[in-house]
N, C-alpha and C. Protein backbone atom coordinates (compact mmCIF):
# COMPACT_ATOMS: atom_id res chain seq x y z
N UNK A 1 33.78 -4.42 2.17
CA UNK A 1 32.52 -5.09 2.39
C UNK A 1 31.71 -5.02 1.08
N UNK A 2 31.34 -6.04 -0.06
CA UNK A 2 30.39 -6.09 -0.64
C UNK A 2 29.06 -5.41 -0.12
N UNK A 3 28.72 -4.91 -1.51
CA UNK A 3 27.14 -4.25 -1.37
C UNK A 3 26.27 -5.00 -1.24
N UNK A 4 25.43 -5.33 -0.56
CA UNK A 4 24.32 -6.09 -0.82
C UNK A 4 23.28 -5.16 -0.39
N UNK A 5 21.48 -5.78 -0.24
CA UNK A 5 20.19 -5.05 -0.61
C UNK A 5 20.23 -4.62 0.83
N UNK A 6 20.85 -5.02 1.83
CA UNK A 6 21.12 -4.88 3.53
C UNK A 6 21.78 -3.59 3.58
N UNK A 7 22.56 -3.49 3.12
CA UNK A 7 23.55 -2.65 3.26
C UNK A 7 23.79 -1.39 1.98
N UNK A 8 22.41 -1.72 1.50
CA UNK A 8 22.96 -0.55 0.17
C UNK A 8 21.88 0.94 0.63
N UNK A 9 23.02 1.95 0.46
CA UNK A 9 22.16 3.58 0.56
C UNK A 9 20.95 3.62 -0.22
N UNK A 10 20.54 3.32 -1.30
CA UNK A 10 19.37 3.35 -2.54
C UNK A 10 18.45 2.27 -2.04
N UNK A 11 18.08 1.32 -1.18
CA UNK A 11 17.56 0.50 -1.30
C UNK A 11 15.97 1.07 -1.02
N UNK A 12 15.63 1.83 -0.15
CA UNK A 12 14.79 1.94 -0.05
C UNK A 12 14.02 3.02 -1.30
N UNK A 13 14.35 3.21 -1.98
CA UNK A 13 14.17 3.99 -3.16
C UNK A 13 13.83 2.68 -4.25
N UNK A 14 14.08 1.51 -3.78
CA UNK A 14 14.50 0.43 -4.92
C UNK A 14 13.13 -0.64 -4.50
N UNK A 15 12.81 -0.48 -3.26
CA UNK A 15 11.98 -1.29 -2.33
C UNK A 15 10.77 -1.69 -3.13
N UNK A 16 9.54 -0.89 -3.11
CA UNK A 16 8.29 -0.90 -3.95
C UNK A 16 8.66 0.38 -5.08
N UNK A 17 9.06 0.08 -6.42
CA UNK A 17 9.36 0.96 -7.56
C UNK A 17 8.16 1.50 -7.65
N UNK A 18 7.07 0.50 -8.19
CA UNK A 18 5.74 1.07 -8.60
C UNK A 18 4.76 1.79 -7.52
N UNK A 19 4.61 1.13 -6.13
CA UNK A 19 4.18 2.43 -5.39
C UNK A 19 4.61 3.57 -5.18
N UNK A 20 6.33 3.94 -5.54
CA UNK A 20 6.59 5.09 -4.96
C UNK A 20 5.77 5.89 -6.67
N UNK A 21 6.06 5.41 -7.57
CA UNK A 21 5.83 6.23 -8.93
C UNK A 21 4.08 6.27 -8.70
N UNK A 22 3.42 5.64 -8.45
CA UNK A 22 1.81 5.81 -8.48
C UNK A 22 1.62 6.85 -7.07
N UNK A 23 2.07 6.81 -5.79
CA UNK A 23 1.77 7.61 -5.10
C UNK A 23 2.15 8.94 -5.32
N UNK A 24 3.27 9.06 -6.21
CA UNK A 24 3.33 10.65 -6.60
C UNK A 24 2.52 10.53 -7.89
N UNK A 25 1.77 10.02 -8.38
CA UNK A 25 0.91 10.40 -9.61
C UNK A 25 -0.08 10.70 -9.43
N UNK A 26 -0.45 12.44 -10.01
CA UNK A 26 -2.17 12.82 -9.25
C UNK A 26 -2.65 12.96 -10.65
N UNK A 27 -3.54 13.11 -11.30
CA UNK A 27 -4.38 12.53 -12.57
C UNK A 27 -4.55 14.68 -13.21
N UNK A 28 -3.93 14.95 -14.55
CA UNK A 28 -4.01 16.05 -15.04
C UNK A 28 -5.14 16.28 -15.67
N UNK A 29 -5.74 17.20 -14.95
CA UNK A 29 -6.67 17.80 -15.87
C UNK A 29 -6.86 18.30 -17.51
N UNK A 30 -7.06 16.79 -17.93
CA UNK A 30 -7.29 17.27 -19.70
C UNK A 30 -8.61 17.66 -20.13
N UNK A 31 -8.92 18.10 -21.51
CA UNK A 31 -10.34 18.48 -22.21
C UNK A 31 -10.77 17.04 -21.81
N UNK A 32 -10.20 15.91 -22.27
CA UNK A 32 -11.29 14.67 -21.77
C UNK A 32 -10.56 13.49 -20.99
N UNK A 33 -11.20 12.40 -20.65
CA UNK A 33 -10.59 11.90 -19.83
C UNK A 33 -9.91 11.16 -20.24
N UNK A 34 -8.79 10.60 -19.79
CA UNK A 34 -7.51 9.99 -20.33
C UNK A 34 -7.47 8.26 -20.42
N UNK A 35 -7.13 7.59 -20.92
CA UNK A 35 -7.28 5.93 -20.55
C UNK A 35 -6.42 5.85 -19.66
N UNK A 36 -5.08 5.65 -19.99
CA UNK A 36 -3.96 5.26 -19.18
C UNK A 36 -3.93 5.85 -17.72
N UNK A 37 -4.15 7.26 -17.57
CA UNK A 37 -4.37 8.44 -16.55
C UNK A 37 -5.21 7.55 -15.89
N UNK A 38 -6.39 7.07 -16.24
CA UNK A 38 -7.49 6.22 -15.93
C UNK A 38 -7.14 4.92 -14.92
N UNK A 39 -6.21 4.52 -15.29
CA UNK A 39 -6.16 2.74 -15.21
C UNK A 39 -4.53 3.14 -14.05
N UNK A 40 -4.18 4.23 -13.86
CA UNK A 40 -2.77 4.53 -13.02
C UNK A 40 -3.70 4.93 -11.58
N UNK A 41 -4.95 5.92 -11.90
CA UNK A 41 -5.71 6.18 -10.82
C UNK A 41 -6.38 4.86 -10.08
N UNK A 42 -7.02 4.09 -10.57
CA UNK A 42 -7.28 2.83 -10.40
C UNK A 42 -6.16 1.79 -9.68
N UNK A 43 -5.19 1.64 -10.03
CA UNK A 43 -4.44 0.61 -9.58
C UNK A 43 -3.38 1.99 -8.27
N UNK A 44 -3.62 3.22 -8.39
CA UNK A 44 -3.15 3.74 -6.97
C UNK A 44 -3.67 3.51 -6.21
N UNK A 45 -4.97 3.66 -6.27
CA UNK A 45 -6.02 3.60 -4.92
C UNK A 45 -6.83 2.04 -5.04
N UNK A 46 -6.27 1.69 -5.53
CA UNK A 46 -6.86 -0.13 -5.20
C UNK A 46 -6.50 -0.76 -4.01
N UNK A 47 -7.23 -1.47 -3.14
CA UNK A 47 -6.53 -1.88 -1.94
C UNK A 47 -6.41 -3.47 -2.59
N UNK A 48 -6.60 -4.07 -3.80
CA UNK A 48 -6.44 -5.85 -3.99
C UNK A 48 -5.64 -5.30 -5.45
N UNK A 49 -5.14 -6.13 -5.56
CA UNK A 49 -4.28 -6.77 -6.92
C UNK A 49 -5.35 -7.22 -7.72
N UNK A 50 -5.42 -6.73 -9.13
CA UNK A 50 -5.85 -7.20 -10.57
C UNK A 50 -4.86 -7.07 -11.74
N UNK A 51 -5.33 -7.96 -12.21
CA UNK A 51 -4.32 -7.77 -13.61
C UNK A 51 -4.34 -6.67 -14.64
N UNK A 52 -3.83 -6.26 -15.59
CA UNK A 52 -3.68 -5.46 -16.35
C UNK A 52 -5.14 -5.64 -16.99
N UNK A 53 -5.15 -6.72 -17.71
CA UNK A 53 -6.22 -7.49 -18.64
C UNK A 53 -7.40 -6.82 -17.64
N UNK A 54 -7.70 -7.23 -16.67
CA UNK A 54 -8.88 -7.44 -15.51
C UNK A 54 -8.80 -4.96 -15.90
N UNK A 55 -8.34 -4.99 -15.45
CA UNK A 55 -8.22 -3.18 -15.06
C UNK A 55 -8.85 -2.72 -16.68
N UNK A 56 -8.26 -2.95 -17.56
CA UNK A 56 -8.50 -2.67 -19.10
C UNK A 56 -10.00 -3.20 -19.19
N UNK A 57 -10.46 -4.17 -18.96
CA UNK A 57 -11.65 -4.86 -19.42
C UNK A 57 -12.49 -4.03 -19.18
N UNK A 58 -12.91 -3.92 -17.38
CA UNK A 58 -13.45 -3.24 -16.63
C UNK A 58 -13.65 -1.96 -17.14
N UNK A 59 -12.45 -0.84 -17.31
CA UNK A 59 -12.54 0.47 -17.74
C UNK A 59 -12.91 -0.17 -19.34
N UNK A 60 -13.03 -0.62 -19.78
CA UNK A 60 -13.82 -0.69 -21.16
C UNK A 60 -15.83 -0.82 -21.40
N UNK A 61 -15.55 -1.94 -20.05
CA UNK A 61 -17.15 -1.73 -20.03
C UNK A 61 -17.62 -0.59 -19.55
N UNK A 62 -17.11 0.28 -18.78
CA UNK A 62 -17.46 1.15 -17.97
C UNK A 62 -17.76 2.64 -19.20
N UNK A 63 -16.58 2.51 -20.10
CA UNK A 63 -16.58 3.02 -21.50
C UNK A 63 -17.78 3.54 -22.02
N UNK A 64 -17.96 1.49 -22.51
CA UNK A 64 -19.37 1.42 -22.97
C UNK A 64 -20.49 2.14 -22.75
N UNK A 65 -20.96 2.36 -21.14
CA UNK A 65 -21.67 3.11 -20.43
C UNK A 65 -21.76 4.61 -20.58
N UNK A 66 -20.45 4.98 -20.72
CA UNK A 66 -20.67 6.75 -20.48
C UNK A 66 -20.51 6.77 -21.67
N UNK A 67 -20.24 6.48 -22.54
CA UNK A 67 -20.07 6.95 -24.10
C UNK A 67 -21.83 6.99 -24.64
N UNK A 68 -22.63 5.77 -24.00
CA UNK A 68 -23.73 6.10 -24.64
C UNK A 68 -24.91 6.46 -23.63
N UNK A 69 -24.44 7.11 -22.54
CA UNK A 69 -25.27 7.71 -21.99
C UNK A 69 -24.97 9.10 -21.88
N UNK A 70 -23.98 9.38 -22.94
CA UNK A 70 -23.74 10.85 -23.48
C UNK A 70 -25.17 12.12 -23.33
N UNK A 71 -24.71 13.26 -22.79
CA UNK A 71 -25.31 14.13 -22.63
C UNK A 71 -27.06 13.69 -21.58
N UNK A 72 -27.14 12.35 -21.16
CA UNK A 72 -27.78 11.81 -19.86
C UNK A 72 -27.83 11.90 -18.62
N UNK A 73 -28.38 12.30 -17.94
CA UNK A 73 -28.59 12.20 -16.41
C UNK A 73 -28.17 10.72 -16.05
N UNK A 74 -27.40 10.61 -15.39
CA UNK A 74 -27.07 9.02 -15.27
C UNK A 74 -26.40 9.14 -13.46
N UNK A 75 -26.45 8.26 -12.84
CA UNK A 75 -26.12 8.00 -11.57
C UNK A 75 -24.84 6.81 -11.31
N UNK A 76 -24.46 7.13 -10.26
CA UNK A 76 -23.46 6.38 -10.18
C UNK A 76 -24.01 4.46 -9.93
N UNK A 77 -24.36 4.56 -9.21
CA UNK A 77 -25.21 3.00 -9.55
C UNK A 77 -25.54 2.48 -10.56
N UNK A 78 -26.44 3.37 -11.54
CA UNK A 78 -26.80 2.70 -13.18
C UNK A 78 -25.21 2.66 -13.61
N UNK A 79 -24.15 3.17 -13.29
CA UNK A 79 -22.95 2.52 -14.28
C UNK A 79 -22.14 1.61 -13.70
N UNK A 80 -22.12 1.54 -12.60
CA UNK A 80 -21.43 0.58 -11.76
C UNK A 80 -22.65 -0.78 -11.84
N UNK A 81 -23.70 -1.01 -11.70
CA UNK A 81 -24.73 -2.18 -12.33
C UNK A 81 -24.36 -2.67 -13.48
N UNK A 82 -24.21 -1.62 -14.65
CA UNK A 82 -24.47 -1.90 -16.05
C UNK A 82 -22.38 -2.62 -16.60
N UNK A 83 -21.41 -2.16 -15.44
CA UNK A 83 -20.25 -2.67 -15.89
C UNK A 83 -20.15 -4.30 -14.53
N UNK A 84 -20.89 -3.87 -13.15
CA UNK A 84 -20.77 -5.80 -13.32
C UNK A 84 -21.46 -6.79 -13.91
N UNK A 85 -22.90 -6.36 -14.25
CA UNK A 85 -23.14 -7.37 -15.55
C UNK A 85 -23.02 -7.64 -16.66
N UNK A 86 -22.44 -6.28 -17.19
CA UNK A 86 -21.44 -6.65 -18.37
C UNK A 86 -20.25 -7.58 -18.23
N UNK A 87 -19.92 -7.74 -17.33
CA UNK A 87 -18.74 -8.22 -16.55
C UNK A 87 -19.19 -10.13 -16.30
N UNK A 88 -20.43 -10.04 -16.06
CA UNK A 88 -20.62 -11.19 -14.99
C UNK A 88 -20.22 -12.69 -15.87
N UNK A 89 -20.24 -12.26 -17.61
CA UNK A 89 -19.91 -14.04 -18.24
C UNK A 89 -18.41 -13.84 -18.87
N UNK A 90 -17.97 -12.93 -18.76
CA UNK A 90 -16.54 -12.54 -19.09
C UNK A 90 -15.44 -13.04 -18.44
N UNK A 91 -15.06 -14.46 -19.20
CA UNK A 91 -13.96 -15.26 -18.83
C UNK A 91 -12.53 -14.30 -18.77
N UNK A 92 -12.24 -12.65 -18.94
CA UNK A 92 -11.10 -12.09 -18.41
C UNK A 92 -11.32 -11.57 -17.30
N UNK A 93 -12.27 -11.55 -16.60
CA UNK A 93 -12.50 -10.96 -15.26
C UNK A 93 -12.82 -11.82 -14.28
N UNK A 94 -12.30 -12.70 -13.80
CA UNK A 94 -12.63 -13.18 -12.62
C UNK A 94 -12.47 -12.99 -11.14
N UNK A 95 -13.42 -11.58 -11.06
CA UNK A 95 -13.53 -10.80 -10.08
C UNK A 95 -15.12 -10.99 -9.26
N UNK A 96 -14.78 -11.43 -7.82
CA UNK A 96 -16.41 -10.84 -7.42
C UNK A 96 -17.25 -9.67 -7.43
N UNK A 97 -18.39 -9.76 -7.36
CA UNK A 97 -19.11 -8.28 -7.75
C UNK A 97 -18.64 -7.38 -6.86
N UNK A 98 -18.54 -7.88 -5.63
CA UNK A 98 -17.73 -5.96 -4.91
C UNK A 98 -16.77 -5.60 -5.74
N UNK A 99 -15.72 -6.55 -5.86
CA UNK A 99 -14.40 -6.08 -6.29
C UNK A 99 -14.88 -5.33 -8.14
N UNK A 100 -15.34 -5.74 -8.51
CA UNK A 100 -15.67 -5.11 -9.88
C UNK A 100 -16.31 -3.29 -9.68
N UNK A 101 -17.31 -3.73 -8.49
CA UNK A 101 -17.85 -2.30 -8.27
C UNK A 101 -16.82 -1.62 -7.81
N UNK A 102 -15.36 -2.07 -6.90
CA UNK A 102 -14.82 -1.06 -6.41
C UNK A 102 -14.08 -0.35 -7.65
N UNK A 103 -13.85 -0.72 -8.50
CA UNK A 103 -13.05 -1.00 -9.57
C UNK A 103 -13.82 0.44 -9.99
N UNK A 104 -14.71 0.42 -10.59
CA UNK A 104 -15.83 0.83 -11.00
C UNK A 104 -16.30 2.71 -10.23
N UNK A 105 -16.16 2.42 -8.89
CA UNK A 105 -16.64 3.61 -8.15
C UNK A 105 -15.21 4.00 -8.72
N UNK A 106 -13.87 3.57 -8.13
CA UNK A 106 -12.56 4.34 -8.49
C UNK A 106 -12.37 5.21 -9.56
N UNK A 107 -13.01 4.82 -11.33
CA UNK A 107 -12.95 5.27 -12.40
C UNK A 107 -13.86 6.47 -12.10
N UNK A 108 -15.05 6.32 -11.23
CA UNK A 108 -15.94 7.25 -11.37
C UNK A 108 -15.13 8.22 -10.51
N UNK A 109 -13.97 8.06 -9.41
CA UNK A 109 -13.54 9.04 -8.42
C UNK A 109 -12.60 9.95 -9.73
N UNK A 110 -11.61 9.35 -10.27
CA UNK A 110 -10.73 9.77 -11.34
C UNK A 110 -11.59 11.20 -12.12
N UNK A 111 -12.74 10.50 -12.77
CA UNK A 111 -13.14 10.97 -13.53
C UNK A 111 -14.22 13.01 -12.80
N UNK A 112 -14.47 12.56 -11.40
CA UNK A 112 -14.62 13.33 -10.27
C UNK A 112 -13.50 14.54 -9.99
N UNK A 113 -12.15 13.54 -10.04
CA UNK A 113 -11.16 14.19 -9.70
C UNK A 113 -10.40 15.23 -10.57
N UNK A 114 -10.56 14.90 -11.97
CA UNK A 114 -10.59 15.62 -13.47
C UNK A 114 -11.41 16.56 -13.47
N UNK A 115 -12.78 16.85 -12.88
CA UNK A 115 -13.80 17.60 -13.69
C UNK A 115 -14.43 16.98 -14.81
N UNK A 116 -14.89 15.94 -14.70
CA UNK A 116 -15.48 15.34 -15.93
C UNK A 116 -16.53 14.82 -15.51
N UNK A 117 -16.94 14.87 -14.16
CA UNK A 117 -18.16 13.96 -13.92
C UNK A 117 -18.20 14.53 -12.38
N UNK A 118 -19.72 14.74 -11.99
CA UNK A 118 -20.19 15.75 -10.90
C UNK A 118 -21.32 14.73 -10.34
N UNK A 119 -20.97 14.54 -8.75
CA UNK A 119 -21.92 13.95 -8.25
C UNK A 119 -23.42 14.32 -8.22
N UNK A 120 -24.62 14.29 -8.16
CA UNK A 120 -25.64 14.85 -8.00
C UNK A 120 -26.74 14.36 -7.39
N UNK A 121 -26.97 15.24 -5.79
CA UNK A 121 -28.01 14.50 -5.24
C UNK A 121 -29.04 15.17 -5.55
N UNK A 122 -30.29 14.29 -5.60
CA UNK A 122 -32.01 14.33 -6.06
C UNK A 122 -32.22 14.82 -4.43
């Protein structure tokens, strides 16, 4: 009997490649936070499809934000605001504003999940 995808022992190992490799990926605690580490946490826990381009953009504006609100009291809203309107004339993102914010809270969970960033209620 020929092998086929019906009948083969490995298939389900073969099924979704990239979910099985992202669901065993939990994000290592480095001195700072990682890009790639970044953008693997993001596209695990995404419930919609974006592109590479779209994931990169996003974590770039988001960048923008914590890099210069260095050593700032800053909230999760002022950076999730400040990356969808950075976002909003940017012909690589053609994402609606939830989907940008979810995008957005996720980096902030990563970065939660590292030790790099601490929620804080007033």
């Amino acid at each position: 009997m020929p092998l086929t995808l019906a009948n083969c022992p490995f298939y389900p190992y073969f099924r979704h490649p990239m979910a099985t490799v992202l669901d065993n990926s939990n994000p290592p605690r480095l001195e700072k936070p990682d890009y790639y580490h970044t953008v693997k946490f993001v596209y695990k826990h995404l419930e919609f499809h974006i592109s590479e381009d779209e994931a990169y953009t996003v974590l770039n504006a988001f960048i923008e934000k914590w890099d210069n609100s260095a050593g700032q009291l800053i909230h999760d809203e002022e950076i999730i605001t400040h990356v969808v309107d950075r976002l909003r004339d940017n012909f690589l993102v053609l994402l609606p504003k939830q989907k940008i914010s979810r995008i957005a809270e996720l980096i902030l969970a990563y970065l939660r999940e590292t030790g790099h960033y601490y929620h804080h209620e007033l």
